[in-house]
N, C-alpha and C. Protein backbone atom coordinates (compact mmCIF):
# COMPACT_ATOMS: atom_id res chain seq x y z
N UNK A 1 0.82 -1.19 0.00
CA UNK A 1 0.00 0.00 0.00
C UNK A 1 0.86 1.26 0.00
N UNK A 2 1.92 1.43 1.04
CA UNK A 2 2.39 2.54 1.07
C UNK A 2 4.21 2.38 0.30
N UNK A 3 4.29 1.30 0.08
CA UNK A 3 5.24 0.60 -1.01
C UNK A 3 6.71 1.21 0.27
N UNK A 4 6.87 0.97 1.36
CA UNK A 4 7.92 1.22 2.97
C UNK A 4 8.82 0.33 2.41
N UNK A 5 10.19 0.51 2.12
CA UNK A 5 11.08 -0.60 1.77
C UNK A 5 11.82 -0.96 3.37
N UNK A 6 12.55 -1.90 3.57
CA UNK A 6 13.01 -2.75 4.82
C UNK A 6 14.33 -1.54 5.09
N UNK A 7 14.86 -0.84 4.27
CA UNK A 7 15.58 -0.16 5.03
C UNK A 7 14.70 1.04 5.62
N UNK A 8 13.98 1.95 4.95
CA UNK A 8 12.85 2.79 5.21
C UNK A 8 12.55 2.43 6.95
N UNK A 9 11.93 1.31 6.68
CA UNK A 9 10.96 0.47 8.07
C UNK A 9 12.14 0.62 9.22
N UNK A 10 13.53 0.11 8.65
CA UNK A 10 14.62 0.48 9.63
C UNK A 10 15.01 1.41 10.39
N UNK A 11 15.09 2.79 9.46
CA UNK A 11 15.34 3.96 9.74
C UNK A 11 13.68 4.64 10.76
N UNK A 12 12.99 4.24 10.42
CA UNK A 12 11.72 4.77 11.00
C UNK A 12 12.06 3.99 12.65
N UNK A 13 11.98 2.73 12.19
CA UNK A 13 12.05 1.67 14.06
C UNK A 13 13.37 2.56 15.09
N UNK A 14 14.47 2.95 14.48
CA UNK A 14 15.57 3.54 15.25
C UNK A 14 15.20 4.66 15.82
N UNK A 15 14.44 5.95 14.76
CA UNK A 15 14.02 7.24 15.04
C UNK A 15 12.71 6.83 16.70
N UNK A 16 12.29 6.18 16.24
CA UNK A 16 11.13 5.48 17.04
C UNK A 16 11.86 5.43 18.28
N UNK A 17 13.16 4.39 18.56
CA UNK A 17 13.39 4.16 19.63
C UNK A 17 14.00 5.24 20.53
N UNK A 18 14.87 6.43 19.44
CA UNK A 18 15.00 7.56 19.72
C UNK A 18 13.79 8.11 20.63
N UNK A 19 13.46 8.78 19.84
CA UNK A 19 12.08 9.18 20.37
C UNK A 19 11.57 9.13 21.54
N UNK A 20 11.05 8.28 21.35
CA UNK A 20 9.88 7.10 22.10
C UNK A 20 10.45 6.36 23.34
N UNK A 21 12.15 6.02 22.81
CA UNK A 21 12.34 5.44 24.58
C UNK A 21 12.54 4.07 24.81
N UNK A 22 13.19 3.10 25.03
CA UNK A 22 12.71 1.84 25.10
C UNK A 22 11.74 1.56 26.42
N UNK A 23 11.23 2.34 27.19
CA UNK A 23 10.44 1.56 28.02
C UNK A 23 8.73 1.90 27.43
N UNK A 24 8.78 2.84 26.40
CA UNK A 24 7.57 2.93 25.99
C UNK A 24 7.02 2.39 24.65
N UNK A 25 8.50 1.90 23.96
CA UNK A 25 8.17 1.54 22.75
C UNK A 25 7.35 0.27 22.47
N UNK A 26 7.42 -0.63 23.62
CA UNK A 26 6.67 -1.61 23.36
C UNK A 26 5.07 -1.59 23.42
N UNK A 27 4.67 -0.29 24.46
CA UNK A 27 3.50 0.20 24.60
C UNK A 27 2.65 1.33 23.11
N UNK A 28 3.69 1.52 22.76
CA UNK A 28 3.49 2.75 21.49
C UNK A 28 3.09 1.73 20.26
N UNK A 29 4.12 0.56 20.09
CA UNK A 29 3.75 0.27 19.30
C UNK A 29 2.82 -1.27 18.99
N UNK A 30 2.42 -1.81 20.34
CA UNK A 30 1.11 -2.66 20.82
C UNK A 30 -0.10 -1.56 20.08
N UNK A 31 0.01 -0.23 20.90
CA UNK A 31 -1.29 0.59 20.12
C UNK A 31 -1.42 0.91 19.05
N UNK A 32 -0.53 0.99 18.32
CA UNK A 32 -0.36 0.83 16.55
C UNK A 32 -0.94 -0.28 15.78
N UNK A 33 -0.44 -1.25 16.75
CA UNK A 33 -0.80 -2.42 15.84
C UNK A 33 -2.20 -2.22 16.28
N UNK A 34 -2.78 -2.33 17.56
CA UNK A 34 -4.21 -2.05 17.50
C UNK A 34 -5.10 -1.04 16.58
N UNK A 35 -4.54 -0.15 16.92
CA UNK A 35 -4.80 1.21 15.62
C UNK A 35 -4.98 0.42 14.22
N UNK A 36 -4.31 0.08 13.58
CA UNK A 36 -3.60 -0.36 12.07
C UNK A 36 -5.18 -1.67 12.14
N UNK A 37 -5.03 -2.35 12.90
CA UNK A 37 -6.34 -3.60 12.79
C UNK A 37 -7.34 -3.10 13.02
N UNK A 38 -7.86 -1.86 13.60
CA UNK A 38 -9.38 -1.32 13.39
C UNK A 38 -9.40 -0.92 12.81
N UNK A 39 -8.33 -0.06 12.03
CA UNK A 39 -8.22 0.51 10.52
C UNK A 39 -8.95 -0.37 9.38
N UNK A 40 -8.04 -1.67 9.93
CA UNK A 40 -8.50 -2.74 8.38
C UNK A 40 -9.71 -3.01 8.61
N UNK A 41 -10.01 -3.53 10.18
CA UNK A 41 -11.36 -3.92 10.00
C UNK A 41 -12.55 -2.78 9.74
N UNK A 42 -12.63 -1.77 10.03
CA UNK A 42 -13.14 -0.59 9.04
C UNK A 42 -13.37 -0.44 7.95
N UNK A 43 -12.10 -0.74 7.42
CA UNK A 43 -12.35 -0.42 5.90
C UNK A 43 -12.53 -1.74 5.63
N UNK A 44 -12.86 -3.01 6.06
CA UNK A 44 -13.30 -4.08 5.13
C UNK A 44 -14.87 -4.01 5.84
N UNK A 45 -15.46 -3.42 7.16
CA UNK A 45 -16.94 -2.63 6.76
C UNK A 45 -17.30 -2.10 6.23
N UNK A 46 -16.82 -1.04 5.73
CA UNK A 46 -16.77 -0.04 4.98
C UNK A 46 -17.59 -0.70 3.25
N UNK A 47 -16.39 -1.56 3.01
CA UNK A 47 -16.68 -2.38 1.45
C UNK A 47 -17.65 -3.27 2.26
N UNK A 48 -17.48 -3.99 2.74
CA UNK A 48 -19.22 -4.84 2.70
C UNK A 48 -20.22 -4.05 2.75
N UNK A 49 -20.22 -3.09 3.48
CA UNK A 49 -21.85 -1.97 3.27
C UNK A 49 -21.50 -1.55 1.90
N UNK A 50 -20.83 -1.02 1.23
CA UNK A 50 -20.79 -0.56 -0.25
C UNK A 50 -21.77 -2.15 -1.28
N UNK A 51 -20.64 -3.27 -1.17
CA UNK A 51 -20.77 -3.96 -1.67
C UNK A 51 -22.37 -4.38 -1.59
N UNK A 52 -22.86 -4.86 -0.25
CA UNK A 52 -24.69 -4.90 -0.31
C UNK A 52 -25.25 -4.13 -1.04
N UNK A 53 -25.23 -2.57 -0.15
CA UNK A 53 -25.95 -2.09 -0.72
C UNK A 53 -25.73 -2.31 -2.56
N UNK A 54 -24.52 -1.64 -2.95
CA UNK A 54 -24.62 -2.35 -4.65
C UNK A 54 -25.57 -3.92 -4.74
N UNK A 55 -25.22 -4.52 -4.27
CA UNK A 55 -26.23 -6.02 -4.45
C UNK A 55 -28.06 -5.66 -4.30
N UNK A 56 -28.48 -4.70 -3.24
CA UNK A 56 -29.49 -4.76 -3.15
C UNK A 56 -30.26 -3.77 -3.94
N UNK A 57 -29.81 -2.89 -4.72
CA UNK A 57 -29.84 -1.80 -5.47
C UNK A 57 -29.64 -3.08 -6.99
N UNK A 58 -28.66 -3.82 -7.21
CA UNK A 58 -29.10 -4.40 -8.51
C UNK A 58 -30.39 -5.63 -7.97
N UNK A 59 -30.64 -6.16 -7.09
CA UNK A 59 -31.55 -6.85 -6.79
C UNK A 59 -32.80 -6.10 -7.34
N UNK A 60 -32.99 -4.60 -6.51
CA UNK A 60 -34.33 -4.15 -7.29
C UNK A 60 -34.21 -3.90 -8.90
N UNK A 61 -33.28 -3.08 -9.54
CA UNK A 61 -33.51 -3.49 -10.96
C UNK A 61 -33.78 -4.72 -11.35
N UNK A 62 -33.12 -5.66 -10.85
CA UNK A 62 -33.39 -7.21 -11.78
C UNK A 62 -35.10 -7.59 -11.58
N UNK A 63 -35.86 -7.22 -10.42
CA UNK A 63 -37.12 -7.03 -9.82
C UNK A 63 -38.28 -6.36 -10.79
N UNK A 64 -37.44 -4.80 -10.98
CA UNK A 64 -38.50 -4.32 -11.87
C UNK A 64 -38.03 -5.17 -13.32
N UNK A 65 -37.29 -5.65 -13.60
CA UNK A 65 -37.25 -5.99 -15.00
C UNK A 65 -37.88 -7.00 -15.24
N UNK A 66 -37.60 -7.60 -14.38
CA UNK A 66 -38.90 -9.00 -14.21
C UNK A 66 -40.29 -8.53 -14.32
N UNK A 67 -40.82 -7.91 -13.24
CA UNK A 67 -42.12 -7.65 -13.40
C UNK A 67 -42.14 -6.92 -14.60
N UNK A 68 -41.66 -5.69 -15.09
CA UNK A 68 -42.26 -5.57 -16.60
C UNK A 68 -42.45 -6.92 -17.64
N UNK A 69 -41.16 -8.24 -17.56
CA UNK A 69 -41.60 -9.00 -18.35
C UNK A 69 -42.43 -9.73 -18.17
N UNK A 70 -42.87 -9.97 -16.94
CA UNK A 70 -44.22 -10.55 -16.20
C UNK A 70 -45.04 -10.29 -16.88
N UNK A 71 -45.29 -8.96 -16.94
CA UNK A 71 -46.58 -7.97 -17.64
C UNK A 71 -46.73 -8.06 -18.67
N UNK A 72 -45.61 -8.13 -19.61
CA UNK A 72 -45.76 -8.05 -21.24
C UNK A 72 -45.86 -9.53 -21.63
N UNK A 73 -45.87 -10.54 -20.36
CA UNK A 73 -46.15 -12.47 -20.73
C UNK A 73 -47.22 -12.30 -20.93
N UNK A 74 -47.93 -11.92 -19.45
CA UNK A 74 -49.21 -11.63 -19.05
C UNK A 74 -49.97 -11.20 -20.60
N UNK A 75 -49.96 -9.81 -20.85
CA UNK A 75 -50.53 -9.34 -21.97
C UNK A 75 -50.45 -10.24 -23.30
N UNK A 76 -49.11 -10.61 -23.52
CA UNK A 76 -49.68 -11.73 -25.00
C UNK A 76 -50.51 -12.90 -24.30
N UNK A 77 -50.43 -13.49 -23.38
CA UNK A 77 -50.83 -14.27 -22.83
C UNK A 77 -52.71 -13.98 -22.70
N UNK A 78 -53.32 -12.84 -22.55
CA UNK A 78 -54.25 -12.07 -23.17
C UNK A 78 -54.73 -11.92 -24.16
N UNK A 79 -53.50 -11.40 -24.79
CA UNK A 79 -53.83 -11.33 -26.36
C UNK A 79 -54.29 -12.84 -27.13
N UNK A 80 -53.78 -13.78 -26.75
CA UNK A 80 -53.55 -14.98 -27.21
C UNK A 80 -54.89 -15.80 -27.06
N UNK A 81 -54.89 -15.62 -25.62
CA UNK A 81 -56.23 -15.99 -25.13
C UNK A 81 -58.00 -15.49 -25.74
N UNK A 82 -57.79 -14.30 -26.04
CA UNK A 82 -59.07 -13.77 -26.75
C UNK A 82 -59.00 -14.04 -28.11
N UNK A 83 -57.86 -14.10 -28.61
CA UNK A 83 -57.96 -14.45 -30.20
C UNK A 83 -58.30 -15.88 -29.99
N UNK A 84 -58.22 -17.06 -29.50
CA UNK A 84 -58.45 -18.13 -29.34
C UNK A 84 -59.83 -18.38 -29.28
N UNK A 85 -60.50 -17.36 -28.30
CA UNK A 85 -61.86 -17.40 -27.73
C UNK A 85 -62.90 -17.06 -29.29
N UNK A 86 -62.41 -15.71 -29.53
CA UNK A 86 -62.45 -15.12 -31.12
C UNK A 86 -62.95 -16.69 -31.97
N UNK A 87 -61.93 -17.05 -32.18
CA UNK A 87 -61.78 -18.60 -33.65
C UNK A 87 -62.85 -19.12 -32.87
N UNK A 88 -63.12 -19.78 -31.36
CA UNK A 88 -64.30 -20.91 -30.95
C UNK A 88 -65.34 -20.31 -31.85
N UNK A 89 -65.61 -18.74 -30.89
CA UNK A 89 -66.66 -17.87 -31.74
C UNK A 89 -67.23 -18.18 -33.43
N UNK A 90 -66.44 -17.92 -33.72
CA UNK A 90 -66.75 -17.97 -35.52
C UNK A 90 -66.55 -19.47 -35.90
N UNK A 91 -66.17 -20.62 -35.35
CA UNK A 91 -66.22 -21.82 -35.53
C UNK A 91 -67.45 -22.81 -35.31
N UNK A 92 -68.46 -21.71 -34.47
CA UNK A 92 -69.50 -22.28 -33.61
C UNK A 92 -70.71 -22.48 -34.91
N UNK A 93 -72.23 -23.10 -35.20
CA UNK A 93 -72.81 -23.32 -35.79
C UNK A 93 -73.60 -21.82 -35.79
N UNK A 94 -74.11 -21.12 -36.76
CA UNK A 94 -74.90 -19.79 -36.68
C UNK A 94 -74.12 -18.77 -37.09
N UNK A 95 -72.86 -18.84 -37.59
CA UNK A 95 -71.93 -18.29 -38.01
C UNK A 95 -72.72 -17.15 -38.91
N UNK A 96 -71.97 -15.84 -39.06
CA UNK A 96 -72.91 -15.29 -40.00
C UNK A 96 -72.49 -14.98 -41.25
N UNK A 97 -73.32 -14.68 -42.32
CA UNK A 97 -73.14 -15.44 -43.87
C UNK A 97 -71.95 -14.97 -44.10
N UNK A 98 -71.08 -14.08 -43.25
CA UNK A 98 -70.04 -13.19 -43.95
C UNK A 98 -68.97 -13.78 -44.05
N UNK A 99 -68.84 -15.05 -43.20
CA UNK A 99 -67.74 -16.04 -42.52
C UNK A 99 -67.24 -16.95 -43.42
N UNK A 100 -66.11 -17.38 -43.19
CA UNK A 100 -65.60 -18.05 -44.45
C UNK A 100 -65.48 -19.30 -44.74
N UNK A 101 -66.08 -20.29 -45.47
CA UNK A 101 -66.50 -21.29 -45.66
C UNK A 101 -65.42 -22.71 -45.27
N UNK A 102 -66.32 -23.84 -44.44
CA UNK A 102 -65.61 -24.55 -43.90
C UNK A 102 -64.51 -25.39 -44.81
N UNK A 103 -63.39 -25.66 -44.07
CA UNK A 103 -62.11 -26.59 -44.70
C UNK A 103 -63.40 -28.37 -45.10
N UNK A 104 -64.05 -28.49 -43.94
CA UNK A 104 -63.44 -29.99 -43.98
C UNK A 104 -65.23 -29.70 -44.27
N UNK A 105 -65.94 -30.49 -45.07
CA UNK A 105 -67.69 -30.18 -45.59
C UNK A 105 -68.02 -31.59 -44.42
N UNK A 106 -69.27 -31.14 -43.97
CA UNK A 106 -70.34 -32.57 -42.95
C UNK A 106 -70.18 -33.95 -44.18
N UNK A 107 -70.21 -34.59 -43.58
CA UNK A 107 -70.22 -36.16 -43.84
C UNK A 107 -71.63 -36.51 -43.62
N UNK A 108 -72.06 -36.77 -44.86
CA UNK A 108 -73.85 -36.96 -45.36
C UNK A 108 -74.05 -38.38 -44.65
N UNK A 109 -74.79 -38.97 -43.89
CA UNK A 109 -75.14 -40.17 -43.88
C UNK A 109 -76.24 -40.90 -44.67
N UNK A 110 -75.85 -42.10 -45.01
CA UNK A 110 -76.81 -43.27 -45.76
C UNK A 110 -78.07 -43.22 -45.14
N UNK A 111 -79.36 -43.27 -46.16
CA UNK A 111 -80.54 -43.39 -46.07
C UNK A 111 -80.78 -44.87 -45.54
N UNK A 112 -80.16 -45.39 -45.98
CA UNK A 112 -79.90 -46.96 -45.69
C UNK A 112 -79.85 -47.42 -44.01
N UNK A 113 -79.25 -46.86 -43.03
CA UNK A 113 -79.23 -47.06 -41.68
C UNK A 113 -80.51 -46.71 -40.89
N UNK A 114 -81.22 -45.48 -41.29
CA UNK A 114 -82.17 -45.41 -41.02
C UNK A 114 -83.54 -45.49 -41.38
N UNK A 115 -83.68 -46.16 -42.74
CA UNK A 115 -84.87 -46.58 -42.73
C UNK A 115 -85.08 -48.23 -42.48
N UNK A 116 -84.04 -49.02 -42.17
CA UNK A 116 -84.53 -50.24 -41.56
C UNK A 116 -85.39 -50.33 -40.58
N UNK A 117 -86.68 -51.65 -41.00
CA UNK A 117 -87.22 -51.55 -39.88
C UNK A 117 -86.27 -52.46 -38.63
N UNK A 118 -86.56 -52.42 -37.22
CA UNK A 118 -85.80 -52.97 -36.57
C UNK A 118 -86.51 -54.03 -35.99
């Protein structure tokens, strides 16, 4: 992250002991390291609340996109359905003269079956 080379880190630990003392340095830098690990764990809260929320924010788009395609199933699914209902309609007997003449013509039956006597 901060790209500290091992001599760097060197020169810093000496100034430190300068400083700082050896009877405090072990106390100075216990709280660092504590410091430095709530740091991280912060900032890796930090990205999980980013990261959800991003997840729950594309959750509702993927939501509405669904339900619009819900809607537009729905509607051919409508559409489909009344044109269907439509054909029974005009398929039914009473049709009116305007309608267009059947594919398959009635099948005449033999005089023959029914005038036997029985």
């Amino acid at each position: 992250m901060f790209e500290i080379a091992f001599s760097e880190l060197l020169v810093i630990m000496v100034v430190a002991l300068i400083v700082i003392g050896p009877e405090r340095l072990p106390k100075v830098a216990r709280m660092a390291g504590n410091l430095w690990g709530r740091m991280q764990r912060y900032v890796q809260s930090v990205k999980n609340d980013i990261a959800n929320d991003m997840a729950v924010e594309e959750a509702q788009q993927l939501h509405g996109a669904i339900g619009k395609e819900i809607t537009a199933i729905e509607q051919a699914t409508l559409e489909a359905r009344q044109a269907l209902e439509q054909e029974i309609l005009d398929a039914q007997p009473g049709k009116p003269p305007d309608a267009p003449p059947e594919q398959n013509p009635p099948v005449k039956q033999s005089s023959d079956t029914t005038s036997k006597p029985a």
